[in-house]
PDBML (XML) file of the C-alpha atoms, coordinates in Angstrom:
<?xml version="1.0" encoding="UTF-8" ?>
<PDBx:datablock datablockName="MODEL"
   xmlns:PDBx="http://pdbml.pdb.org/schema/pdbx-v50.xsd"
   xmlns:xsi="http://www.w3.org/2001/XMLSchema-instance"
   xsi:schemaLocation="http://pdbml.pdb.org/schema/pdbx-v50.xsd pdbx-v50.xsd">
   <PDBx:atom_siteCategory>
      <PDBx:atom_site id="1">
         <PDBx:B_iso_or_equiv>0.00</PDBx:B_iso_or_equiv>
         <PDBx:Cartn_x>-2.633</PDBx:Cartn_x>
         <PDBx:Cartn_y>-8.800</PDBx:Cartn_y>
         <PDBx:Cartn_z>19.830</PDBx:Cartn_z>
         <PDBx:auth_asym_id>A</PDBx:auth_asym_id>
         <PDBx:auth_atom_id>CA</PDBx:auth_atom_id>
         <PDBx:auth_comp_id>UNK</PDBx:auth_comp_id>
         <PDBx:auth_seq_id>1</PDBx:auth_seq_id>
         <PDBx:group_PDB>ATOM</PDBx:group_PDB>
         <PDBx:label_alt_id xsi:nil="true" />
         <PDBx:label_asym_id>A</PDBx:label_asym_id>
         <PDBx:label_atom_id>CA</PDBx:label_atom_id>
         <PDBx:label_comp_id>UNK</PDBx:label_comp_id>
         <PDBx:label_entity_id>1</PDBx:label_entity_id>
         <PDBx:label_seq_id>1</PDBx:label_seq_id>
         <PDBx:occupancy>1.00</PDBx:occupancy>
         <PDBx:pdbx_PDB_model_num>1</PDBx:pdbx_PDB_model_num>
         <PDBx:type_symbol>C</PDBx:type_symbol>
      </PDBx:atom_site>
      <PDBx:atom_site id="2">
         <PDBx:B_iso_or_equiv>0.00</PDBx:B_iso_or_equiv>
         <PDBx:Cartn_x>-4.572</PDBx:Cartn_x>
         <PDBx:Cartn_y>-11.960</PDBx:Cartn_y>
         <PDBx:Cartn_z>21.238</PDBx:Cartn_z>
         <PDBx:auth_asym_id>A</PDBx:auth_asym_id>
         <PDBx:auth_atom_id>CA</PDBx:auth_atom_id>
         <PDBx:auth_comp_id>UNK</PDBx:auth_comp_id>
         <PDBx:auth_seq_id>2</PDBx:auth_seq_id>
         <PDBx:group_PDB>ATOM</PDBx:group_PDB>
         <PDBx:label_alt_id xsi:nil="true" />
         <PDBx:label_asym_id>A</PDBx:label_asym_id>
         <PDBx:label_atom_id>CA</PDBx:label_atom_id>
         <PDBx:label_comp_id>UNK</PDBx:label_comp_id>
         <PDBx:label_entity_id>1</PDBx:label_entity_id>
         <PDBx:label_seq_id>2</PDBx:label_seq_id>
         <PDBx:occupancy>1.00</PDBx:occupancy>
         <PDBx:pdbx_PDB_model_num>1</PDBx:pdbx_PDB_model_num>
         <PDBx:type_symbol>C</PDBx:type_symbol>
      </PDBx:atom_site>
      <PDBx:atom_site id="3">
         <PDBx:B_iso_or_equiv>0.00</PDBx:B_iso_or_equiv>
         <PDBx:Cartn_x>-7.756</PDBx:Cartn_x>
         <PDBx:Cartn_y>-10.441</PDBx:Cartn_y>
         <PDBx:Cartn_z>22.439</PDBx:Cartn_z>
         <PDBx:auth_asym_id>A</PDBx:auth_asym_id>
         <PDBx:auth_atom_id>CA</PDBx:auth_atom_id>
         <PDBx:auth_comp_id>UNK</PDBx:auth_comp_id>
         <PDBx:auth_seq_id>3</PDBx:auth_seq_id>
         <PDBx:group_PDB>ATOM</PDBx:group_PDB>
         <PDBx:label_alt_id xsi:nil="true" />
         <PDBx:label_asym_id>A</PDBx:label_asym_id>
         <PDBx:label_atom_id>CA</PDBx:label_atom_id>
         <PDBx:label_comp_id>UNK</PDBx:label_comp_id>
         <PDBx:label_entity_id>1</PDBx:label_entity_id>
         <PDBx:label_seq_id>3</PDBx:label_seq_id>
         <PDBx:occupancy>1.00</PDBx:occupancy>
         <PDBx:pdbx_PDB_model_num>1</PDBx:pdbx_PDB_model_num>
         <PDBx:type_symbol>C</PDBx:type_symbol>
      </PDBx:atom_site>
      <PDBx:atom_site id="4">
         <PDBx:B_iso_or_equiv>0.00</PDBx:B_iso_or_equiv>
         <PDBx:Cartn_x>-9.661</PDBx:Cartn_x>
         <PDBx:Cartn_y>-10.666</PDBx:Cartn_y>
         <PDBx:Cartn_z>19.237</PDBx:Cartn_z>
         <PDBx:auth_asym_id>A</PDBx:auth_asym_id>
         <PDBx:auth_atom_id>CA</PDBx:auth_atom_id>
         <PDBx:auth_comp_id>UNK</PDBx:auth_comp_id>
         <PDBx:auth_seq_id>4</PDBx:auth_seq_id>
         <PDBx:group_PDB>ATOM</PDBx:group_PDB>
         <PDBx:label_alt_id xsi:nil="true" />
         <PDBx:label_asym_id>A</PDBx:label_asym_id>
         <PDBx:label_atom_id>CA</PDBx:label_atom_id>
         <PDBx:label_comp_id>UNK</PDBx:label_comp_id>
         <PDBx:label_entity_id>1</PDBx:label_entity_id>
         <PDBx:label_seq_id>4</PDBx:label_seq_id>
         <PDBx:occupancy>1.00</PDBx:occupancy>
         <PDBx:pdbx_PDB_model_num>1</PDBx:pdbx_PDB_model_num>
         <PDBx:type_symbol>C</PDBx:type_symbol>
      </PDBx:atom_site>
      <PDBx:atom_site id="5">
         <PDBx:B_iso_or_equiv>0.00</PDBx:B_iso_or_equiv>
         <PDBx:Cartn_x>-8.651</PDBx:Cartn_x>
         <PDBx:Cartn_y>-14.091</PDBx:Cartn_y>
         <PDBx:Cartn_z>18.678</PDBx:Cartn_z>
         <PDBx:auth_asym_id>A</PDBx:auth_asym_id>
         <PDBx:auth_atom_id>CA</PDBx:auth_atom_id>
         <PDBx:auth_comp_id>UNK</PDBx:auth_comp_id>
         <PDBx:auth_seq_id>5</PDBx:auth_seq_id>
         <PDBx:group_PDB>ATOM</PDBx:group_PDB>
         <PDBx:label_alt_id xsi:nil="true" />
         <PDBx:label_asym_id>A</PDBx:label_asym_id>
         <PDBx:label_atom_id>CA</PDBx:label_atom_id>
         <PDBx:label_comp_id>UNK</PDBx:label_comp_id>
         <PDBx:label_entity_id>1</PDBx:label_entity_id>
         <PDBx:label_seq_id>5</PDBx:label_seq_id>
         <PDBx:occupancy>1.00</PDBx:occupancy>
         <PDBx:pdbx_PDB_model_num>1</PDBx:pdbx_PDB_model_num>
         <PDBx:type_symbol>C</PDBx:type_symbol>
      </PDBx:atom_site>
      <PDBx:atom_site id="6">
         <PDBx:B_iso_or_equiv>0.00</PDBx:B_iso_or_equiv>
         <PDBx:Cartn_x>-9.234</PDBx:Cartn_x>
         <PDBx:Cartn_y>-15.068</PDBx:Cartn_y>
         <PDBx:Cartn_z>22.474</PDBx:Cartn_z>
         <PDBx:auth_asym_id>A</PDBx:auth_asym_id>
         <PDBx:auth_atom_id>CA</PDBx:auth_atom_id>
         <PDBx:auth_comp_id>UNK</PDBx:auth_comp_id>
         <PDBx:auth_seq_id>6</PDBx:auth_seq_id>
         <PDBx:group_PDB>ATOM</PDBx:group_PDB>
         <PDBx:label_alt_id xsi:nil="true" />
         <PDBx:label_asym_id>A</PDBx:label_asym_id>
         <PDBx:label_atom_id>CA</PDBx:label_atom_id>
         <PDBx:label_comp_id>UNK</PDBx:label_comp_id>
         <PDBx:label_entity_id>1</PDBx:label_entity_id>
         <PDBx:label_seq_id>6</PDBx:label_seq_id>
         <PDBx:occupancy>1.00</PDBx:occupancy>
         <PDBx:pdbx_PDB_model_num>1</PDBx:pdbx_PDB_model_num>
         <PDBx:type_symbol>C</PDBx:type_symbol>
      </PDBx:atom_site>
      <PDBx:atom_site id="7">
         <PDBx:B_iso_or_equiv>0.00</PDBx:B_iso_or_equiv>
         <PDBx:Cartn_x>-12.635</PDBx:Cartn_x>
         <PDBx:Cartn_y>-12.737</PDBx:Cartn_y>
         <PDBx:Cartn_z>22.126</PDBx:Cartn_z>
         <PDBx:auth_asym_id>A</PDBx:auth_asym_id>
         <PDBx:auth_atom_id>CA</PDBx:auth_atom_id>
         <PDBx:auth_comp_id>UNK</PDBx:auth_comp_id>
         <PDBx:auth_seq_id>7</PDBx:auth_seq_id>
         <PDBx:group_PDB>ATOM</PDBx:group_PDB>
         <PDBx:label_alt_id xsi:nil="true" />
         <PDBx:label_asym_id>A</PDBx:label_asym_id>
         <PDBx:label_atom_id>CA</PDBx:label_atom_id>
         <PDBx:label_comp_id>UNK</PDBx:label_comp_id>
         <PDBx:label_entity_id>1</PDBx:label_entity_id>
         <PDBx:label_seq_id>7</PDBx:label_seq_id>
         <PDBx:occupancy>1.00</PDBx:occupancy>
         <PDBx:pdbx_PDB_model_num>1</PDBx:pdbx_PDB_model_num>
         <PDBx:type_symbol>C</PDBx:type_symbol>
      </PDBx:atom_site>
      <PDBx:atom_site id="8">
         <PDBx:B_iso_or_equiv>0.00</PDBx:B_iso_or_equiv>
         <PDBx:Cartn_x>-14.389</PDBx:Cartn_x>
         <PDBx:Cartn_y>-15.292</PDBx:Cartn_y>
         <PDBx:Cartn_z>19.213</PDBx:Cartn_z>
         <PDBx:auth_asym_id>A</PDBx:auth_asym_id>
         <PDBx:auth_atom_id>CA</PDBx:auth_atom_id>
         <PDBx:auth_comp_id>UNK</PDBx:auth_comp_id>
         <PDBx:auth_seq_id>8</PDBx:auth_seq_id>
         <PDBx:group_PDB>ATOM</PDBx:group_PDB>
         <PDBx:label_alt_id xsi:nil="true" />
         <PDBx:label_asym_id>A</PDBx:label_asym_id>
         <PDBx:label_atom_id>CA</PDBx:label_atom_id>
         <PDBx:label_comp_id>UNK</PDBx:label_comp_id>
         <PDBx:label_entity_id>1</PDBx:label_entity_id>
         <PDBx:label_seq_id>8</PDBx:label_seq_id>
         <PDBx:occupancy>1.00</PDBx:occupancy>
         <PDBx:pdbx_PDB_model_num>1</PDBx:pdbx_PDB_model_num>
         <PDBx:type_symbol>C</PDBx:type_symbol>
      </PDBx:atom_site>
      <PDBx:atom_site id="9">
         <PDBx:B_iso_or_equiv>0.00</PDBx:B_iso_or_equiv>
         <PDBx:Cartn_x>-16.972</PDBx:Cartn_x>
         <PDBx:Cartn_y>-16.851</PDBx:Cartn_y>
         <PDBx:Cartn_z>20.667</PDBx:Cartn_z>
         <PDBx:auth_asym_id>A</PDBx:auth_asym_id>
         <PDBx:auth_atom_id>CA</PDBx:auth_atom_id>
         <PDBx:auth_comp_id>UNK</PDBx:auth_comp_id>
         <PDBx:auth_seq_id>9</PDBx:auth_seq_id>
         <PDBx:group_PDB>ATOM</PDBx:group_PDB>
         <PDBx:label_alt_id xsi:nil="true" />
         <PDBx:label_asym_id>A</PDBx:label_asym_id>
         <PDBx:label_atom_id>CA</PDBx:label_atom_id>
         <PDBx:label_comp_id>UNK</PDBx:label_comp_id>
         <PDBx:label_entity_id>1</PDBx:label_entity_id>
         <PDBx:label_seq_id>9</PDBx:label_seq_id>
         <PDBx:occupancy>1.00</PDBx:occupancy>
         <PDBx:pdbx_PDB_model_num>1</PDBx:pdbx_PDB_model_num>
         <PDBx:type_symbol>C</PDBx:type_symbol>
      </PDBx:atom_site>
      <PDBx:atom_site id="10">
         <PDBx:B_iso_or_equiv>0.00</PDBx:B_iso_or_equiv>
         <PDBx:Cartn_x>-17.357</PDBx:Cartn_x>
         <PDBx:Cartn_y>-15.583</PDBx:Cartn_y>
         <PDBx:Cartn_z>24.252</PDBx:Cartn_z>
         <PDBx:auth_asym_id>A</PDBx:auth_asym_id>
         <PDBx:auth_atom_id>CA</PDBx:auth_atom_id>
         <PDBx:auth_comp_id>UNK</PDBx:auth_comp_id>
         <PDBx:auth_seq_id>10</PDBx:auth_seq_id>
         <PDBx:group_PDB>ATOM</PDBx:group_PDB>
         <PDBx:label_alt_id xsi:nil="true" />
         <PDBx:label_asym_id>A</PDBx:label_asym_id>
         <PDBx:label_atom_id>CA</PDBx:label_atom_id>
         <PDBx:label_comp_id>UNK</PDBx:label_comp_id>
         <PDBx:label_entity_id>1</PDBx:label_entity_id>
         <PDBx:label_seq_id>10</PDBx:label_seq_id>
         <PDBx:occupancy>1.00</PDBx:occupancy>
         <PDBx:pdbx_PDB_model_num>1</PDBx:pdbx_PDB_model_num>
         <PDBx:type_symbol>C</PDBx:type_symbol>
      </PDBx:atom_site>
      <PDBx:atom_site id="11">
         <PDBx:B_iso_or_equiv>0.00</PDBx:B_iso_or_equiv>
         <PDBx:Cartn_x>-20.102</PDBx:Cartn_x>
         <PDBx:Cartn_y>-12.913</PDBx:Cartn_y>
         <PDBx:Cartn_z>23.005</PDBx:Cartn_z>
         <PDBx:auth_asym_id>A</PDBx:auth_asym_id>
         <PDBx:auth_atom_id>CA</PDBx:auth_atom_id>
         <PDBx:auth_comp_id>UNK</PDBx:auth_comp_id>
         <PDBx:auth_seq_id>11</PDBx:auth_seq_id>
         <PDBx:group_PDB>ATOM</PDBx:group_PDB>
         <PDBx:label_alt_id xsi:nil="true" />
         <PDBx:label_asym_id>A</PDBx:label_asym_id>
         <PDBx:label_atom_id>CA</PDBx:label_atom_id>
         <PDBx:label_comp_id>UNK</PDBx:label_comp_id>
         <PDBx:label_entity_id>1</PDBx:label_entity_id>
         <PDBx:label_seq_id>11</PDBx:label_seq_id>
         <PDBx:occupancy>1.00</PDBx:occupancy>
         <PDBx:pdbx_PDB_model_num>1</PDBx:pdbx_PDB_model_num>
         <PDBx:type_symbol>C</PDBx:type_symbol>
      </PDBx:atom_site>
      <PDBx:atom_site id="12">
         <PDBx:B_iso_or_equiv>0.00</PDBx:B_iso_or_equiv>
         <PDBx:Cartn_x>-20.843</PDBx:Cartn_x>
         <PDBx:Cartn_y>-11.856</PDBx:Cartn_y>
         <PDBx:Cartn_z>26.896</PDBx:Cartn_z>
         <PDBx:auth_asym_id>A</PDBx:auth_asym_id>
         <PDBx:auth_atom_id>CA</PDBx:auth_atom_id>
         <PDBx:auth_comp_id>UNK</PDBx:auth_comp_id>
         <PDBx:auth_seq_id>12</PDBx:auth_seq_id>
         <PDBx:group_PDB>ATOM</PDBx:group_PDB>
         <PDBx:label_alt_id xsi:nil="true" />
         <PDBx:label_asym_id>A</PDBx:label_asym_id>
         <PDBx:label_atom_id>CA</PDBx:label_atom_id>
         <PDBx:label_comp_id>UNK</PDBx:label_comp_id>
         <PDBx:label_entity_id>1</PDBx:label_entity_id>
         <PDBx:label_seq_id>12</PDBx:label_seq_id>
         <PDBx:occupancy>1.00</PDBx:occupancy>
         <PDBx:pdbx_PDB_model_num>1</PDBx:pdbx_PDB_model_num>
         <PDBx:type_symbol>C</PDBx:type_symbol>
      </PDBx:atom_site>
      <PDBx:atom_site id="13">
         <PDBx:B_iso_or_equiv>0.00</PDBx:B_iso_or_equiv>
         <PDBx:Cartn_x>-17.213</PDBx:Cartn_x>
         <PDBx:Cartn_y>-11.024</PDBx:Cartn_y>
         <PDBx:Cartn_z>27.370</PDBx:Cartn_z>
         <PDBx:auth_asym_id>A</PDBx:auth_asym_id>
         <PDBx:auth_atom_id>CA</PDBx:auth_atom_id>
         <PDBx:auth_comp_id>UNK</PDBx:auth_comp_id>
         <PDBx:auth_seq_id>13</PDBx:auth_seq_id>
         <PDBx:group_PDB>ATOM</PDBx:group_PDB>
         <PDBx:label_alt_id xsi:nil="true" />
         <PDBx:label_asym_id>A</PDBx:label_asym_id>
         <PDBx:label_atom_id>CA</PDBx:label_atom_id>
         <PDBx:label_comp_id>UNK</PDBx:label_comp_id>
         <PDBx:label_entity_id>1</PDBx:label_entity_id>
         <PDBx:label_seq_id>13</PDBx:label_seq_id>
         <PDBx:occupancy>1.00</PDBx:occupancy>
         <PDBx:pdbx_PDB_model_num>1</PDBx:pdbx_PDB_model_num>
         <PDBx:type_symbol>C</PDBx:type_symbol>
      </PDBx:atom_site>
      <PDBx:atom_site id="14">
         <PDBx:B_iso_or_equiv>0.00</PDBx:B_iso_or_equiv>
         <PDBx:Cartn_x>-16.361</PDBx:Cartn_x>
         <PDBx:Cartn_y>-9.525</PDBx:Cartn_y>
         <PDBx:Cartn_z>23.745</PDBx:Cartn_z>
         <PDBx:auth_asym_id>A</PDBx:auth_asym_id>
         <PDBx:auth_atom_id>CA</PDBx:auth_atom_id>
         <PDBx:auth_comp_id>UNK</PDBx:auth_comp_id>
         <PDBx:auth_seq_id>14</PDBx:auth_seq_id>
         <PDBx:group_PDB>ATOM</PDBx:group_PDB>
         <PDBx:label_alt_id xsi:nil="true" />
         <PDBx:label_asym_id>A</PDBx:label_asym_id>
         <PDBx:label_atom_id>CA</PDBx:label_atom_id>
         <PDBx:label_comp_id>UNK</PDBx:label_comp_id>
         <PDBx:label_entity_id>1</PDBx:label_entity_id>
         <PDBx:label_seq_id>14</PDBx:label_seq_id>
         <PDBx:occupancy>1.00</PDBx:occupancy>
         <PDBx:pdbx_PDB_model_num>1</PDBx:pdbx_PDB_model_num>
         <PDBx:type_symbol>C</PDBx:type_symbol>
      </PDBx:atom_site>
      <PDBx:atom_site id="15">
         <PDBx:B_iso_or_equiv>0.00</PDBx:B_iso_or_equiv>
         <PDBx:Cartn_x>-16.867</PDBx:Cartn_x>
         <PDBx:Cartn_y>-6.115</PDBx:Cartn_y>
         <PDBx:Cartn_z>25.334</PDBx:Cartn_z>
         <PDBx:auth_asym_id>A</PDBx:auth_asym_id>
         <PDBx:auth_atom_id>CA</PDBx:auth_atom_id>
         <PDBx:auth_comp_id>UNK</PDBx:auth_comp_id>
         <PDBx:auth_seq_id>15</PDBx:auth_seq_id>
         <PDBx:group_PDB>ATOM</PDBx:group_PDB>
         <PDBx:label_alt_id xsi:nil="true" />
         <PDBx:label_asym_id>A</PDBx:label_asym_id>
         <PDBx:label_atom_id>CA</PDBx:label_atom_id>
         <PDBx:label_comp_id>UNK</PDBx:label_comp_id>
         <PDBx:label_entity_id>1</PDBx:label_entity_id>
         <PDBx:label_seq_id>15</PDBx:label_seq_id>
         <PDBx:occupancy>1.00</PDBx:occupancy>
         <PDBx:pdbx_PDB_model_num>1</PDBx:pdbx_PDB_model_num>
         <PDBx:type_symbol>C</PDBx:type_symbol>
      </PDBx:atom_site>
      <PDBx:atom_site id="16">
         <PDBx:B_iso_or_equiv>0.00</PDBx:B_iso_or_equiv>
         <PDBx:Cartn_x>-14.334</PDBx:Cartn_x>
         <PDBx:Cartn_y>-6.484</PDBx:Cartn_y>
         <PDBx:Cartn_z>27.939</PDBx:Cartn_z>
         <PDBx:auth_asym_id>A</PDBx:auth_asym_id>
         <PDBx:auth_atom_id>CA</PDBx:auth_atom_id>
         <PDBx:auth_comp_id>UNK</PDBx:auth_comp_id>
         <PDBx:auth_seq_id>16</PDBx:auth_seq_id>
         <PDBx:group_PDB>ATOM</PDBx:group_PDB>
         <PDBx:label_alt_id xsi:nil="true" />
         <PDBx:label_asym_id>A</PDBx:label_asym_id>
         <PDBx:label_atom_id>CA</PDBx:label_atom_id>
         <PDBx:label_comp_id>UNK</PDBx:label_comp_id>
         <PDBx:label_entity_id>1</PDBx:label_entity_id>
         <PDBx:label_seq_id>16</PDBx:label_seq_id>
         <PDBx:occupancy>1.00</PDBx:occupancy>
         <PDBx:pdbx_PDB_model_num>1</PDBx:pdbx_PDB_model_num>
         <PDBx:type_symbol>C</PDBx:type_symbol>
      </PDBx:atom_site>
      <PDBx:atom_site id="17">
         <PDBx:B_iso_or_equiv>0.00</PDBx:B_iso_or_equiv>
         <PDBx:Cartn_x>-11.806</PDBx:Cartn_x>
         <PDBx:Cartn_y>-7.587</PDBx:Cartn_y>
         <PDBx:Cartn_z>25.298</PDBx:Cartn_z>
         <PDBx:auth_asym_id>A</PDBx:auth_asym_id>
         <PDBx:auth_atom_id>CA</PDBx:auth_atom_id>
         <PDBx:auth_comp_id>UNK</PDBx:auth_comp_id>
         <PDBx:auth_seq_id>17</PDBx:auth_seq_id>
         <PDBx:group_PDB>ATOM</PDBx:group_PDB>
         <PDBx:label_alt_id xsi:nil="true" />
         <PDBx:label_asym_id>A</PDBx:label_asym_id>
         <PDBx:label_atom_id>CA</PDBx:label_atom_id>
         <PDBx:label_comp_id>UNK</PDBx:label_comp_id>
         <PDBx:label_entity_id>1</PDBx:label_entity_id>
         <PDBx:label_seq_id>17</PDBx:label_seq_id>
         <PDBx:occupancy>1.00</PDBx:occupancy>
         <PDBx:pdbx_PDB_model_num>1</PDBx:pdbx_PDB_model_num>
         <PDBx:type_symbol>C</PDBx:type_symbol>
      </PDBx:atom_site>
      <PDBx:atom_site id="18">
         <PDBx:B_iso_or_equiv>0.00</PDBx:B_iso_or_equiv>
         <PDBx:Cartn_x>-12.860</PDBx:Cartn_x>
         <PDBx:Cartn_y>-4.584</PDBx:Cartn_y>
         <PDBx:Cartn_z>23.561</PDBx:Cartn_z>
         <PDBx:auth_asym_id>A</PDBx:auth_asym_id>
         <PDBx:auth_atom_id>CA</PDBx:auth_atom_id>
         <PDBx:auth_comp_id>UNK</PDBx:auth_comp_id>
         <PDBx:auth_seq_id>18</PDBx:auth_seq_id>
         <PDBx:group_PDB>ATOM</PDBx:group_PDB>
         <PDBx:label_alt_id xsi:nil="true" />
         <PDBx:label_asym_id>A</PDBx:label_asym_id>
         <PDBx:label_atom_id>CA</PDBx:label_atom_id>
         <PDBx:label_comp_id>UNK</PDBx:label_comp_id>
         <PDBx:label_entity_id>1</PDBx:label_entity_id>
         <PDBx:label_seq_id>18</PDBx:label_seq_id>
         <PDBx:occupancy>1.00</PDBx:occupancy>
         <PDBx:pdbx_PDB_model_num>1</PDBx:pdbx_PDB_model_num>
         <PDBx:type_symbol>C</PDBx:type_symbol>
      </PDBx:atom_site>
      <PDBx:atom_site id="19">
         <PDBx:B_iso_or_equiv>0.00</PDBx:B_iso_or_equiv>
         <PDBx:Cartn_x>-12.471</PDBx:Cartn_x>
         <PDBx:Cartn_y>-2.618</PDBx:Cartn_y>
         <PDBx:Cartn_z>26.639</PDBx:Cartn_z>
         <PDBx:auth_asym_id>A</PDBx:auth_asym_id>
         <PDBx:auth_atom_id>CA</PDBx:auth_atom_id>
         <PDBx:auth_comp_id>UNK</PDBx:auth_comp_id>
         <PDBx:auth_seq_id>19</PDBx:auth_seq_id>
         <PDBx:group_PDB>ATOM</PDBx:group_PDB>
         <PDBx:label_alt_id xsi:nil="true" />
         <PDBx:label_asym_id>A</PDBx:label_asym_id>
         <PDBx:label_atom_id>CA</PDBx:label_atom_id>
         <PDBx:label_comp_id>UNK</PDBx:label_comp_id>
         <PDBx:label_entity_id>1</PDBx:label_entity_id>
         <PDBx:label_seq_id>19</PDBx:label_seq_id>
         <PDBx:occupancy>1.00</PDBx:occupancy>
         <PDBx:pdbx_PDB_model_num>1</PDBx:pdbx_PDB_model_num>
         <PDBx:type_symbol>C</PDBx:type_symbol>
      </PDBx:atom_site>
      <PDBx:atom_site id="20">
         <PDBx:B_iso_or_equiv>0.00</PDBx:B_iso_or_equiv>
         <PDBx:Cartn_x>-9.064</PDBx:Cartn_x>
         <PDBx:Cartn_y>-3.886</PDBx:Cartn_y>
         <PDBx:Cartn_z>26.951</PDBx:Cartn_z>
         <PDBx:auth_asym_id>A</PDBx:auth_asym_id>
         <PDBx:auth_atom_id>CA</PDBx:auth_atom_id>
         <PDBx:auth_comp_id>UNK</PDBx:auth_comp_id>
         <PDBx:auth_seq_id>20</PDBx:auth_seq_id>
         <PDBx:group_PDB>ATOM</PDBx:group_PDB>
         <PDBx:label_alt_id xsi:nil="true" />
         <PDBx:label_asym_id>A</PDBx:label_asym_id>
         <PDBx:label_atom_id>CA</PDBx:label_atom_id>
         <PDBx:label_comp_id>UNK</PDBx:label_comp_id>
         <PDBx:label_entity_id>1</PDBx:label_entity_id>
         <PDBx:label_seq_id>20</PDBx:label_seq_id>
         <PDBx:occupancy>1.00</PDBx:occupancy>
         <PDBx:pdbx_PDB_model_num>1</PDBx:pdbx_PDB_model_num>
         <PDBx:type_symbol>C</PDBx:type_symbol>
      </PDBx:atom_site>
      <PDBx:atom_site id="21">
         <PDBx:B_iso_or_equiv>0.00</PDBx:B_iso_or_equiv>
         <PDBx:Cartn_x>-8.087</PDBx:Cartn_x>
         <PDBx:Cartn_y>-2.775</PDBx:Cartn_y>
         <PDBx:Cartn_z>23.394</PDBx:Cartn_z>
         <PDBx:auth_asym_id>A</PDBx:auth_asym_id>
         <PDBx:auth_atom_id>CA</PDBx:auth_atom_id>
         <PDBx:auth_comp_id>UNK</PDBx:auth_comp_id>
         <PDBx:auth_seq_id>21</PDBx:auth_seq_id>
         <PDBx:group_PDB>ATOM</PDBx:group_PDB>
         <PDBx:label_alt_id xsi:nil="true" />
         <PDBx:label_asym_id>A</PDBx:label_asym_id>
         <PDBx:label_atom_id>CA</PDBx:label_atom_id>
         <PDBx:label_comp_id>UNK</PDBx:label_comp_id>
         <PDBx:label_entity_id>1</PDBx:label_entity_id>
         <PDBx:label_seq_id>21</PDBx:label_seq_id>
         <PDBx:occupancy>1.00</PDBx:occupancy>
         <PDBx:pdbx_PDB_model_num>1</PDBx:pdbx_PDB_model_num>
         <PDBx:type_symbol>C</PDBx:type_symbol>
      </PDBx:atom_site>
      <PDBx:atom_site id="22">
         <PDBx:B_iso_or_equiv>0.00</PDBx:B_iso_or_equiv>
         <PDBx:Cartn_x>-9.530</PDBx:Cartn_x>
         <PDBx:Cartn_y>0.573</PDBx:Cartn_y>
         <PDBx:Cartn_z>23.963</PDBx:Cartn_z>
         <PDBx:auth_asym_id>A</PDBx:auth_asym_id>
         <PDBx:auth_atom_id>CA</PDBx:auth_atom_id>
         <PDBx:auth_comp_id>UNK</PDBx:auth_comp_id>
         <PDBx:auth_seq_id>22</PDBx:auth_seq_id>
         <PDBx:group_PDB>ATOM</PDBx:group_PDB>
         <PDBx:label_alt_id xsi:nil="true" />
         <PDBx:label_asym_id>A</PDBx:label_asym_id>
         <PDBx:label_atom_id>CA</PDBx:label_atom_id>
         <PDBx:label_comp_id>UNK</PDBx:label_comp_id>
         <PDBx:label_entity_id>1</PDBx:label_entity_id>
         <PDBx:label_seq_id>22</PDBx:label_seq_id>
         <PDBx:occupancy>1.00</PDBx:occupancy>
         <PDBx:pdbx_PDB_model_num>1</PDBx:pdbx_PDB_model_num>
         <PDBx:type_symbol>C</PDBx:type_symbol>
      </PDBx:atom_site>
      <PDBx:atom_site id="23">
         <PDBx:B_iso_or_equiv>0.00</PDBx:B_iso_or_equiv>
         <PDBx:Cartn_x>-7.803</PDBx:Cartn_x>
         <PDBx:Cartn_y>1.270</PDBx:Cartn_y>
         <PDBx:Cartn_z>27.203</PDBx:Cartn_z>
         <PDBx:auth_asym_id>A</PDBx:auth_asym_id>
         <PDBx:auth_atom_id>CA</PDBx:auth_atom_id>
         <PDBx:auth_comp_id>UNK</PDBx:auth_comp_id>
         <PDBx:auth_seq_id>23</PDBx:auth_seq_id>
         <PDBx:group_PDB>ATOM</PDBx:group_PDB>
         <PDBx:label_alt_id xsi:nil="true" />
         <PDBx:label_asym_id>A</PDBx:label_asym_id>
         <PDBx:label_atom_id>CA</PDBx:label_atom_id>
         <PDBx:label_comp_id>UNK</PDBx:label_comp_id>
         <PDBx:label_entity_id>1</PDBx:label_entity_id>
         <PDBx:label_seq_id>23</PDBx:label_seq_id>
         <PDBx:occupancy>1.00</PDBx:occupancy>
         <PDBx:pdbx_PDB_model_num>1</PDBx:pdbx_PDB_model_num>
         <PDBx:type_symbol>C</PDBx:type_symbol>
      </PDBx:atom_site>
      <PDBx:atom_site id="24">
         <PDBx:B_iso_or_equiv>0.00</PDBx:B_iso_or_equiv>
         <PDBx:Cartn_x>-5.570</PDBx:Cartn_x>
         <PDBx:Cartn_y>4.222</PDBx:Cartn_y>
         <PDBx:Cartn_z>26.979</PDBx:Cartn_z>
         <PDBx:auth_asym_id>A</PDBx:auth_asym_id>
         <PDBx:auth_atom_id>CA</PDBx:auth_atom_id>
         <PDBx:auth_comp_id>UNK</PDBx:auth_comp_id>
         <PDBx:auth_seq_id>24</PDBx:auth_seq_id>
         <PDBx:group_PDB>ATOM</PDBx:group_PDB>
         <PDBx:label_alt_id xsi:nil="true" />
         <PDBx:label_asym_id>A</PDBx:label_asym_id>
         <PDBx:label_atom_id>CA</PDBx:label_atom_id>
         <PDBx:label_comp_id>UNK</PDBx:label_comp_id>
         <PDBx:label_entity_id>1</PDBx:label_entity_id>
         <PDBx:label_seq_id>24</PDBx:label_seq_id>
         <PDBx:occupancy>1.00</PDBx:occupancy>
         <PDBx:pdbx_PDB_model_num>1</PDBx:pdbx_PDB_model_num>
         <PDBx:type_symbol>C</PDBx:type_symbol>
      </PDBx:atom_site>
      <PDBx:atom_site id="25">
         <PDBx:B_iso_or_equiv>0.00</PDBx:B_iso_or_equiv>
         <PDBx:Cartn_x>-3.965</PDBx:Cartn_x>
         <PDBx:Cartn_y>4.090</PDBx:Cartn_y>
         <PDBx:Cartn_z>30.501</PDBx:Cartn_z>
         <PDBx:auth_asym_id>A</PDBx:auth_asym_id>
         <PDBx:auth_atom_id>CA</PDBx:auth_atom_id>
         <PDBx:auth_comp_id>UNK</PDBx:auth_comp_id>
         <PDBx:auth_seq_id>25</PDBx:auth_seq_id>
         <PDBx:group_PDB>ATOM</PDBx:group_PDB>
         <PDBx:label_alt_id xsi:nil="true" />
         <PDBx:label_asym_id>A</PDBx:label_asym_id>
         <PDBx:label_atom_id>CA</PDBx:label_atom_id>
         <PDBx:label_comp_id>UNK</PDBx:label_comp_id>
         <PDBx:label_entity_id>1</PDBx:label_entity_id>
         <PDBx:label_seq_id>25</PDBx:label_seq_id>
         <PDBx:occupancy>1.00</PDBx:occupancy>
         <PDBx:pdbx_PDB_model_num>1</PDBx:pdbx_PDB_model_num>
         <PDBx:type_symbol>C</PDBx:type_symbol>
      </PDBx:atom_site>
   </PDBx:atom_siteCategory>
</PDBx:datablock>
C-alpha cells in the first residue's frame, strides 16, 4: 500500500518496490 508512495523519487530502487508489489510468494 506504501511502496509507491515510499518508491517516488528513489529511481535506483523503484524496481525493488516494484519487485515487492509483484511478489507472489
Amino acid at each position: 500500500r506504501l511502496g509507491a508512495d515510499l518508491a517516488v523519487g528513489r529511481a535506483t530502487t523503484k524496481h525493488l518496490y516494484d519487485r515487492l508489489k509483484a511478489a507472489q510468494t
